[in-house]
N, C-alpha and C. Protein backbone atom coordinates (compact mmCIF):
# COMPACT_ATOMS: atom_id res chain seq x y z
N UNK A 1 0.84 -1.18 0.00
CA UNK A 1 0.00 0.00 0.00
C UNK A 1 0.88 1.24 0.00
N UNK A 2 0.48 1.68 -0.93
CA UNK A 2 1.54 3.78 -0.43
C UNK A 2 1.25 3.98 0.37
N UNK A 3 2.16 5.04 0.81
CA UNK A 3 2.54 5.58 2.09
C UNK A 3 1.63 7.58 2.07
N UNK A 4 1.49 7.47 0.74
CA UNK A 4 0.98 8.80 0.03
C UNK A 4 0.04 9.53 0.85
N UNK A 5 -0.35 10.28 1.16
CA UNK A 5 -1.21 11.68 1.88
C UNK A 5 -3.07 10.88 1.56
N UNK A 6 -3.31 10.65 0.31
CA UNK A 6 -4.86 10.01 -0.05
C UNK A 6 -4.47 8.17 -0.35
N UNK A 7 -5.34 8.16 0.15
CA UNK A 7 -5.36 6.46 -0.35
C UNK A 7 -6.31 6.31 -1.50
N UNK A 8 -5.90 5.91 -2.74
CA UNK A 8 -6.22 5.31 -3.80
C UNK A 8 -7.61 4.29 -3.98
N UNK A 9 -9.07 4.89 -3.53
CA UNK A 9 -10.04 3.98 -3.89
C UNK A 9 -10.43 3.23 -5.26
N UNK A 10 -11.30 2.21 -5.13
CA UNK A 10 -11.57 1.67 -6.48
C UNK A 10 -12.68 1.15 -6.04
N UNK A 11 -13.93 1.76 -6.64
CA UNK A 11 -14.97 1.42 -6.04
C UNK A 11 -15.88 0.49 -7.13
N UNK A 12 -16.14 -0.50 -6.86
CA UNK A 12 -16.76 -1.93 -7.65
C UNK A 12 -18.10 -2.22 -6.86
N UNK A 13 -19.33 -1.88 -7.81
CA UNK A 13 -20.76 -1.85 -7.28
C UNK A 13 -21.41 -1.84 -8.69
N UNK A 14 -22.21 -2.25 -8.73
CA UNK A 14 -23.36 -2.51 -9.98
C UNK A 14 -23.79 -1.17 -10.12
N UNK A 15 -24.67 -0.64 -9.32
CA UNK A 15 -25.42 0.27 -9.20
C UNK A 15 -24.61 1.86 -9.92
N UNK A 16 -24.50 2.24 -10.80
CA UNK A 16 -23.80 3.28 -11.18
C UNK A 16 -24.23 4.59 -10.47
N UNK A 17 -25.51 4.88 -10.17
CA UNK A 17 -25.89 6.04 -9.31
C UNK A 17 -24.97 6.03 -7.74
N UNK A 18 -25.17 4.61 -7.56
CA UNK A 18 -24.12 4.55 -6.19
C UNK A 18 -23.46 4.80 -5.88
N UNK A 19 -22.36 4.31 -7.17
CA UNK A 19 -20.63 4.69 -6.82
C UNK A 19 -20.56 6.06 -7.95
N UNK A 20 -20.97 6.42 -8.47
CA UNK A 20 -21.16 8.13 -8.88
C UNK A 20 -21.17 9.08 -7.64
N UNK A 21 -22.08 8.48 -6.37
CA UNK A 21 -22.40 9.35 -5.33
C UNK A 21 -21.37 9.15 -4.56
N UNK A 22 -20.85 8.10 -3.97
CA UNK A 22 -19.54 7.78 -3.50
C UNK A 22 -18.53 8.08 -4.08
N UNK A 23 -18.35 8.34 -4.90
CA UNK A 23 -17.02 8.74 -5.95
C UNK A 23 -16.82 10.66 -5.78
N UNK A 24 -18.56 10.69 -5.58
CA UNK A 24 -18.20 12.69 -5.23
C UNK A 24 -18.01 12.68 -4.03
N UNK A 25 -18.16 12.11 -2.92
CA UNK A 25 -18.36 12.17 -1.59
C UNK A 25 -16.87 11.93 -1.58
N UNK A 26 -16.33 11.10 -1.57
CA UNK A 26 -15.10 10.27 -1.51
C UNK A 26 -13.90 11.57 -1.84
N UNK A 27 -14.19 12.08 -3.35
CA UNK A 27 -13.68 13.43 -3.99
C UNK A 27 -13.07 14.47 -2.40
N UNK A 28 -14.20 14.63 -1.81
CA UNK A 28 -14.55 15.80 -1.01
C UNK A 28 -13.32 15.58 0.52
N UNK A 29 -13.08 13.90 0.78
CA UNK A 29 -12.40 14.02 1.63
C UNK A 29 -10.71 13.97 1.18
N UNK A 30 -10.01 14.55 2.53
CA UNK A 30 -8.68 14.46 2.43
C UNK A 30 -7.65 13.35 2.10
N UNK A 31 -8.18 12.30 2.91
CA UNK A 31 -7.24 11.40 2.68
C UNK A 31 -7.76 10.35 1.80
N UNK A 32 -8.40 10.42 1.03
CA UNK A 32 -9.20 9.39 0.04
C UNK A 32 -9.18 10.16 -1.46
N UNK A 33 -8.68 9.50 -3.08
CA UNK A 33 -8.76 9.53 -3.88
C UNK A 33 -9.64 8.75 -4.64
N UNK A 34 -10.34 8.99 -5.36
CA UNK A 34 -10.90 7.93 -6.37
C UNK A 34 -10.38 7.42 -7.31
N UNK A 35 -10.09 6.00 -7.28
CA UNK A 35 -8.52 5.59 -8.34
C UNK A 35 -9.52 5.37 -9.77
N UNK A 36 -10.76 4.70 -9.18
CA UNK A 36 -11.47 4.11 -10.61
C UNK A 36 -12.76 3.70 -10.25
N UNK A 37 -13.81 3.58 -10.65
CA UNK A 37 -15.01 2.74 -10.94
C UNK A 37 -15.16 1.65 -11.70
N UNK A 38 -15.34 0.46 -10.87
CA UNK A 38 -16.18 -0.63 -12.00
C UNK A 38 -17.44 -0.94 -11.61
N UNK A 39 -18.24 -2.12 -12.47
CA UNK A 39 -19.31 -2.46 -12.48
C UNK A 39 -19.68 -3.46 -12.13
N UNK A 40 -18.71 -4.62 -11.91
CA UNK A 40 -18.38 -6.32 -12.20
C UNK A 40 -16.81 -6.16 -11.38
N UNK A 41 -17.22 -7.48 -10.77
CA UNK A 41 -15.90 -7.89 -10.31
C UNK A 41 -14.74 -8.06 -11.51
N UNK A 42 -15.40 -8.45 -12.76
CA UNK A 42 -14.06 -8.83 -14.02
C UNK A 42 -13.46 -7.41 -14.25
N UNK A 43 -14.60 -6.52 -14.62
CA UNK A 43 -14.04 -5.25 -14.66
C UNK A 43 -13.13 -4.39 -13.01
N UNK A 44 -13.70 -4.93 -11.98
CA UNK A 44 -12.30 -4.76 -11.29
C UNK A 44 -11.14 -5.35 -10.82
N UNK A 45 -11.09 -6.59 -11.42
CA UNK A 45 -10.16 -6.90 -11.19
C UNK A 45 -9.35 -6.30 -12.63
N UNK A 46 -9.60 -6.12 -13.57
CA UNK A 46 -9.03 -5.70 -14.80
C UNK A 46 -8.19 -4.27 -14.80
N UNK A 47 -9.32 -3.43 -13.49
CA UNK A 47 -8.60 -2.38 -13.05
C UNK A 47 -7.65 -1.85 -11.76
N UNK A 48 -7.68 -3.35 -10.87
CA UNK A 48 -6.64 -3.30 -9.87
C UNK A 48 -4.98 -3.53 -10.98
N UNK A 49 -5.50 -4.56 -12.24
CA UNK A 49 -4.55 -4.97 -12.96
C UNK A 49 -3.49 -3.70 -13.67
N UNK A 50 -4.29 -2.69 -13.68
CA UNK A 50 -3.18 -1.40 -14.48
C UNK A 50 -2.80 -0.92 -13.41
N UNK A 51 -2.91 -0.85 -12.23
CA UNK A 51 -2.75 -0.41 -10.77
C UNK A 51 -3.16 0.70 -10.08
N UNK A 52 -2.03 1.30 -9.29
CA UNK A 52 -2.64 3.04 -8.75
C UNK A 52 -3.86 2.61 -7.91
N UNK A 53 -3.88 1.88 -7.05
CA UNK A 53 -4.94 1.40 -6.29
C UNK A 53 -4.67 0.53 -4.94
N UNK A 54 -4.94 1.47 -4.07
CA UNK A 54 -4.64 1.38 -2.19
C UNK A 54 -5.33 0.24 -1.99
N UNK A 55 -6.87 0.55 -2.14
CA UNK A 55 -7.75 0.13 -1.50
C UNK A 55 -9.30 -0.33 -2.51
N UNK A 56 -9.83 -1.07 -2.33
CA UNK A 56 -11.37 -1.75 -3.26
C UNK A 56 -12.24 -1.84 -2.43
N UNK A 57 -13.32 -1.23 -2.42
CA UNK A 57 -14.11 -1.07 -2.09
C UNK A 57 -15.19 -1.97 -2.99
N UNK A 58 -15.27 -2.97 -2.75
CA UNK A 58 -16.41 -4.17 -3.55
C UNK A 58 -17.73 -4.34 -2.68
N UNK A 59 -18.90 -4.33 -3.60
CA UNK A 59 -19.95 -4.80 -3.12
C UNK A 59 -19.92 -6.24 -3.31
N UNK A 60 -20.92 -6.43 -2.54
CA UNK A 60 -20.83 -8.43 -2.42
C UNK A 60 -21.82 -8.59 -3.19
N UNK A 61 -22.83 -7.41 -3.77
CA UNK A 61 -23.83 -7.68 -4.66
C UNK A 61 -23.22 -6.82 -6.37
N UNK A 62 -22.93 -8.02 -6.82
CA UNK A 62 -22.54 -7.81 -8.48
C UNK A 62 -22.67 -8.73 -9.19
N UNK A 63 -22.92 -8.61 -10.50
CA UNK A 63 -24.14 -9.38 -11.28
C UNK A 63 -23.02 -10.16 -11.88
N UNK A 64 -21.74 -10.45 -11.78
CA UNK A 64 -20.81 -11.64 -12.38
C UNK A 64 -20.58 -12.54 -11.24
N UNK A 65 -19.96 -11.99 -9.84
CA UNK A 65 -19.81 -12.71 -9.21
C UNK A 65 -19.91 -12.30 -7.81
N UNK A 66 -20.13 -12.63 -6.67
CA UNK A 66 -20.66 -11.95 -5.48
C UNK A 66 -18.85 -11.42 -4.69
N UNK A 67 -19.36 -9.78 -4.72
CA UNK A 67 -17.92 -9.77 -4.21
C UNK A 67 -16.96 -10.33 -2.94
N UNK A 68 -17.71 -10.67 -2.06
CA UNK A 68 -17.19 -12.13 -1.06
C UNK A 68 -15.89 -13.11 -1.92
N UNK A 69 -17.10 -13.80 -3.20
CA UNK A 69 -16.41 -15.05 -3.66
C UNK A 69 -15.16 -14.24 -4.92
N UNK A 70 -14.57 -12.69 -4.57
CA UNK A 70 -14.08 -12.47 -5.66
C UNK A 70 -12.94 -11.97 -4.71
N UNK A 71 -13.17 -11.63 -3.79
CA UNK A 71 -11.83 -11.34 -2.92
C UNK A 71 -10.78 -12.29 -2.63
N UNK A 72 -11.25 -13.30 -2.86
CA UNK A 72 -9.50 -14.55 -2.98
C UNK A 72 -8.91 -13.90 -3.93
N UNK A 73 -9.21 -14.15 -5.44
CA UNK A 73 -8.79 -13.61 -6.42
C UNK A 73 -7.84 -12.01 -6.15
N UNK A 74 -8.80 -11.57 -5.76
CA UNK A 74 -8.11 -9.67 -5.45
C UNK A 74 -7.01 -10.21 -4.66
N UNK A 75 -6.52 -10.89 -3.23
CA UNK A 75 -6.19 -11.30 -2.28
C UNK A 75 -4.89 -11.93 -3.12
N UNK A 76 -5.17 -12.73 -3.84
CA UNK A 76 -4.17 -13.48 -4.30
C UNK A 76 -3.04 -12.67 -5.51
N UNK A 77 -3.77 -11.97 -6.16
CA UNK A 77 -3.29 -11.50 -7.72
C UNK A 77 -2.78 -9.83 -6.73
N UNK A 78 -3.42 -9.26 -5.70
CA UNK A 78 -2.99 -8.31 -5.19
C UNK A 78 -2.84 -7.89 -3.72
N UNK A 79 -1.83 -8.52 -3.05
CA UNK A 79 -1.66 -8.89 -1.50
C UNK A 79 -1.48 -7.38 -0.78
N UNK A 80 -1.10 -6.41 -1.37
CA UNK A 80 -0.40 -4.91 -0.51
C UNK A 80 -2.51 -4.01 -1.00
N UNK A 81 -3.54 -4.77 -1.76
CA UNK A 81 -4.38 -3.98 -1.98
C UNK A 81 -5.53 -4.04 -0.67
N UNK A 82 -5.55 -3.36 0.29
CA UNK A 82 -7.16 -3.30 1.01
C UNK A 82 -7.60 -3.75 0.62
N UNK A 83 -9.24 -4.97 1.22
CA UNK A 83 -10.18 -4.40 0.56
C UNK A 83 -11.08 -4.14 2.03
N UNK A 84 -12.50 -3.43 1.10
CA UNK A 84 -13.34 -3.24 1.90
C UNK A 84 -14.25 -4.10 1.30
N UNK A 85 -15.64 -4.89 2.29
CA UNK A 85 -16.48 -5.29 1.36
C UNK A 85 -17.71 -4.76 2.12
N UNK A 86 -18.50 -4.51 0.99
CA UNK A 86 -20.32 -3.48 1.00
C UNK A 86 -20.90 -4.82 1.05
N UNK A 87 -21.47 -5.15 2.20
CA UNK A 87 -22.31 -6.11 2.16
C UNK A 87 -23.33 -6.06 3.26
N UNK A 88 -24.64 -7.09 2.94
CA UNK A 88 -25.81 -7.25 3.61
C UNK A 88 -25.77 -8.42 4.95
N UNK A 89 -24.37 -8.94 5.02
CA UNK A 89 -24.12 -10.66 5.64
C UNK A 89 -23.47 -9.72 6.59
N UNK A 90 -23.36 -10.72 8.31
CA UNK A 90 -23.08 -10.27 8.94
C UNK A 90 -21.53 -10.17 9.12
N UNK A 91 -20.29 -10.92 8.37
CA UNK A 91 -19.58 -10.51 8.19
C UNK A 91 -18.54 -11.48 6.84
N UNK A 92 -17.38 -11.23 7.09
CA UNK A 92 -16.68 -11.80 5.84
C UNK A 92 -15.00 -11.67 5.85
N UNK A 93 -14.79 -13.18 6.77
CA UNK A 93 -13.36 -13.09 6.62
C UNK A 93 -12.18 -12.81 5.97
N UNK A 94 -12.53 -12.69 4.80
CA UNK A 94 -11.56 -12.64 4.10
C UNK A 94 -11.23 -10.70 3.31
N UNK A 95 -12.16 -10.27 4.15
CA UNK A 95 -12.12 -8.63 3.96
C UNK A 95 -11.26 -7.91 4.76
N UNK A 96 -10.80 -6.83 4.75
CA UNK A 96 -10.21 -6.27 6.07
C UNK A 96 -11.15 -5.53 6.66
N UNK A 97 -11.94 -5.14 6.17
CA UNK A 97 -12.96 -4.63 7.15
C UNK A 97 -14.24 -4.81 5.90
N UNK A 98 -15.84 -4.76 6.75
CA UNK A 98 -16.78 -5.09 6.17
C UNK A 98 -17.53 -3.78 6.74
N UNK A 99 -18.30 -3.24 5.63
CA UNK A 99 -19.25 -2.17 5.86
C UNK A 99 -20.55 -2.36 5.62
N UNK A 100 -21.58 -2.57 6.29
CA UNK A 100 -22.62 -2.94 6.44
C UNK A 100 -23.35 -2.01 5.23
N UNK A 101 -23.92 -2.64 4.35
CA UNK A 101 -25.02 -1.94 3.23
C UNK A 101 -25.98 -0.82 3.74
N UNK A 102 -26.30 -0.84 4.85
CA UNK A 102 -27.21 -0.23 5.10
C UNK A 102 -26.53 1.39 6.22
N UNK A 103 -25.32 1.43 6.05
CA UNK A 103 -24.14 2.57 6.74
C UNK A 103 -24.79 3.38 6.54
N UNK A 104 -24.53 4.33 7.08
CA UNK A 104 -24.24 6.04 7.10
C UNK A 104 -22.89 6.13 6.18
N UNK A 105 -23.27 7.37 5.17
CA UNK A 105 -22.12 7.72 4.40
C UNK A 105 -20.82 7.90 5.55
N UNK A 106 -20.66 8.50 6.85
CA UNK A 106 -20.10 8.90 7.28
C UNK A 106 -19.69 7.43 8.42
N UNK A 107 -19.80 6.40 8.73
CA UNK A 107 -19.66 5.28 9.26
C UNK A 107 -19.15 4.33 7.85
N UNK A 108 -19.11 4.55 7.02
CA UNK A 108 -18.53 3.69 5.56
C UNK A 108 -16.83 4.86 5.85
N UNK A 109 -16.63 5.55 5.75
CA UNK A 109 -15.76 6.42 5.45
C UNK A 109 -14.35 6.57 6.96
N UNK A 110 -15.40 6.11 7.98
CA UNK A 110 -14.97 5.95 9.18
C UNK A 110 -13.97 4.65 8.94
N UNK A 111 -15.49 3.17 8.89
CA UNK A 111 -14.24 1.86 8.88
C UNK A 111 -13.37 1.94 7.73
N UNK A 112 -13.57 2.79 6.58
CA UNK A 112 -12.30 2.81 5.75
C UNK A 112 -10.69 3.52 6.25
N UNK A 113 -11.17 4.49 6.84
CA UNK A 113 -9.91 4.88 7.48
C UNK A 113 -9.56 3.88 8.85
N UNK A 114 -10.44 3.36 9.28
CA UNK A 114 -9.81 2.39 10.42
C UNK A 114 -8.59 1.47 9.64
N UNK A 115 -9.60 0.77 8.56
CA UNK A 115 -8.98 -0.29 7.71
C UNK A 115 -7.23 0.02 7.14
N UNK A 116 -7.39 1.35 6.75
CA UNK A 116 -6.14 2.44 6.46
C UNK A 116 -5.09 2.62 7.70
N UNK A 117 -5.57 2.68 8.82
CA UNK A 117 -4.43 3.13 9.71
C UNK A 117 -4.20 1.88 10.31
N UNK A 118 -4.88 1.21 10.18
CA UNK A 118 -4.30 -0.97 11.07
C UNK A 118 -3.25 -1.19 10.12
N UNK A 119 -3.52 -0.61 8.48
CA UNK A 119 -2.90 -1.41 7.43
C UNK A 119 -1.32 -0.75 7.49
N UNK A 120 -1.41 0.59 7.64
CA UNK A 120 0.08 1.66 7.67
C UNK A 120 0.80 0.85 9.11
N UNK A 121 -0.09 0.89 10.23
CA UNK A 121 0.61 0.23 11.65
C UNK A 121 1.45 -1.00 11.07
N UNK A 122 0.44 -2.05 10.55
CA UNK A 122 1.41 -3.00 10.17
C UNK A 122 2.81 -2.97 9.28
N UNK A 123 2.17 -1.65 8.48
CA UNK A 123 3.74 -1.88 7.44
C UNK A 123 4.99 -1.34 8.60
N UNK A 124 3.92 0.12 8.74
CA UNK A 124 5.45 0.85 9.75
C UNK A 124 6.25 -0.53 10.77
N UNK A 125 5.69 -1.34 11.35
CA UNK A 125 5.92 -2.13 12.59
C UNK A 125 6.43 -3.45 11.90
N UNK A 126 6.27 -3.37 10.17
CA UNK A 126 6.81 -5.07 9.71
C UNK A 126 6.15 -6.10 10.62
N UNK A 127 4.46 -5.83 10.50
CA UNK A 127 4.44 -7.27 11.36
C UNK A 127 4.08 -8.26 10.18
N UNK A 128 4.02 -9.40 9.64
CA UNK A 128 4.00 -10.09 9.15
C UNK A 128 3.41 -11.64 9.89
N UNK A 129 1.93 -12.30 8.81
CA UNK A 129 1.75 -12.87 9.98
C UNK A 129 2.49 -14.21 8.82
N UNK A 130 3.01 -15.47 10.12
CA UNK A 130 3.33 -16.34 10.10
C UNK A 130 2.95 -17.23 8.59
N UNK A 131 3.69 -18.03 7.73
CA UNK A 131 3.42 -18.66 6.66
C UNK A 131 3.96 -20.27 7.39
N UNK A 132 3.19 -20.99 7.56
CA UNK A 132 2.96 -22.22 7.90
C UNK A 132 4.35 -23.20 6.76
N UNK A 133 5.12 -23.90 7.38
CA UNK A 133 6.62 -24.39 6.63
C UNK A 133 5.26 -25.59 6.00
N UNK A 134 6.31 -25.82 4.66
CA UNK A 134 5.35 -26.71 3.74
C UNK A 134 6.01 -28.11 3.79
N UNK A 135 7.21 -27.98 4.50
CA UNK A 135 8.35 -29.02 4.47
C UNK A 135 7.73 -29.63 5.31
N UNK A 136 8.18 -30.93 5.18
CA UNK A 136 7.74 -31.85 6.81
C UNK A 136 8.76 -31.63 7.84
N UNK A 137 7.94 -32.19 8.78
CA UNK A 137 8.61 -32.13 10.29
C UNK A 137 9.69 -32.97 10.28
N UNK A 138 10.69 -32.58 11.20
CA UNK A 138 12.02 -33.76 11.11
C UNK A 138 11.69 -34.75 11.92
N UNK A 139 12.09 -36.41 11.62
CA UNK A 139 12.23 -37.63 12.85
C UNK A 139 12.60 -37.09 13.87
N UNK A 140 12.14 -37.43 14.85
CA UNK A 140 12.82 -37.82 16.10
C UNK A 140 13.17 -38.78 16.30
N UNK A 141 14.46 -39.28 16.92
CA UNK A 141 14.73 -40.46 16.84
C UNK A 141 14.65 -40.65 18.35
């Protein structure tokens, strides 16, 4: 993730009135840029792919694939990218933070900067969590 003054959104939602309105709102604050809009998870992952992008902001409701089942993919193809996920379920492991569909513009904007300053703590502090050895265990004799 940059270290940069705004963090780089990419906001992925069906609804085009939605992320139009989020995209001006978003505009308005300091530490948030709007990197891009998609429509479809294919189309964002196509646009995490040219880069310039902190953070994704995915709905879990999109008409290719539910953004839940698309965050491995993001996760895998882009490990330093946030995400956030817009959803109706009570939560979703594999997000860094989950924003309930039914938020306050100003409680969406909140857990995004939470999500933002856990993510800078970790880089500043190098914590890194543990990768499980793939090797086997040695005999004991």
């Amino acid at each position: 993730m940059a270290s940069s003054a705004r963090t780089r959104v990419l906001l992925v939602d069906a609804n085009v009135a939605l992320r139009e309105i989020v995209a001006e709102l978003l505009a308005d604050e300091p530490d948030f840029a709007v990197a891009g809009c998609a429509g479809s998870a294919e189309q964002g992952l196509a646009a995490l792919a040219a880069g310039g992008v902190d953070l994704v902001l995915i709905s879990d409701h999109l008409p290719d694939v539910a953004g839940s089942a698309a965050l491995p993919r993001v996760r895998e193809a882009h490990p330093d990218v946030l995400t956030a996920l817009w959803t109706s379920a009570p939560a979703a492991p594999l997000a860094d933070v989950c924003v309930h569909r039914g938020s306050t513009y100003r409680d969406l904007v909140s857990a995004l900067r939470r999500a933002v300053r856990s993510a800078r703590r970790v880089i500043e502090l190098d914590v890194r969590p543990e990768v499980p050895s793939t090797s086997p265990a040695p005999l004991s004799g």
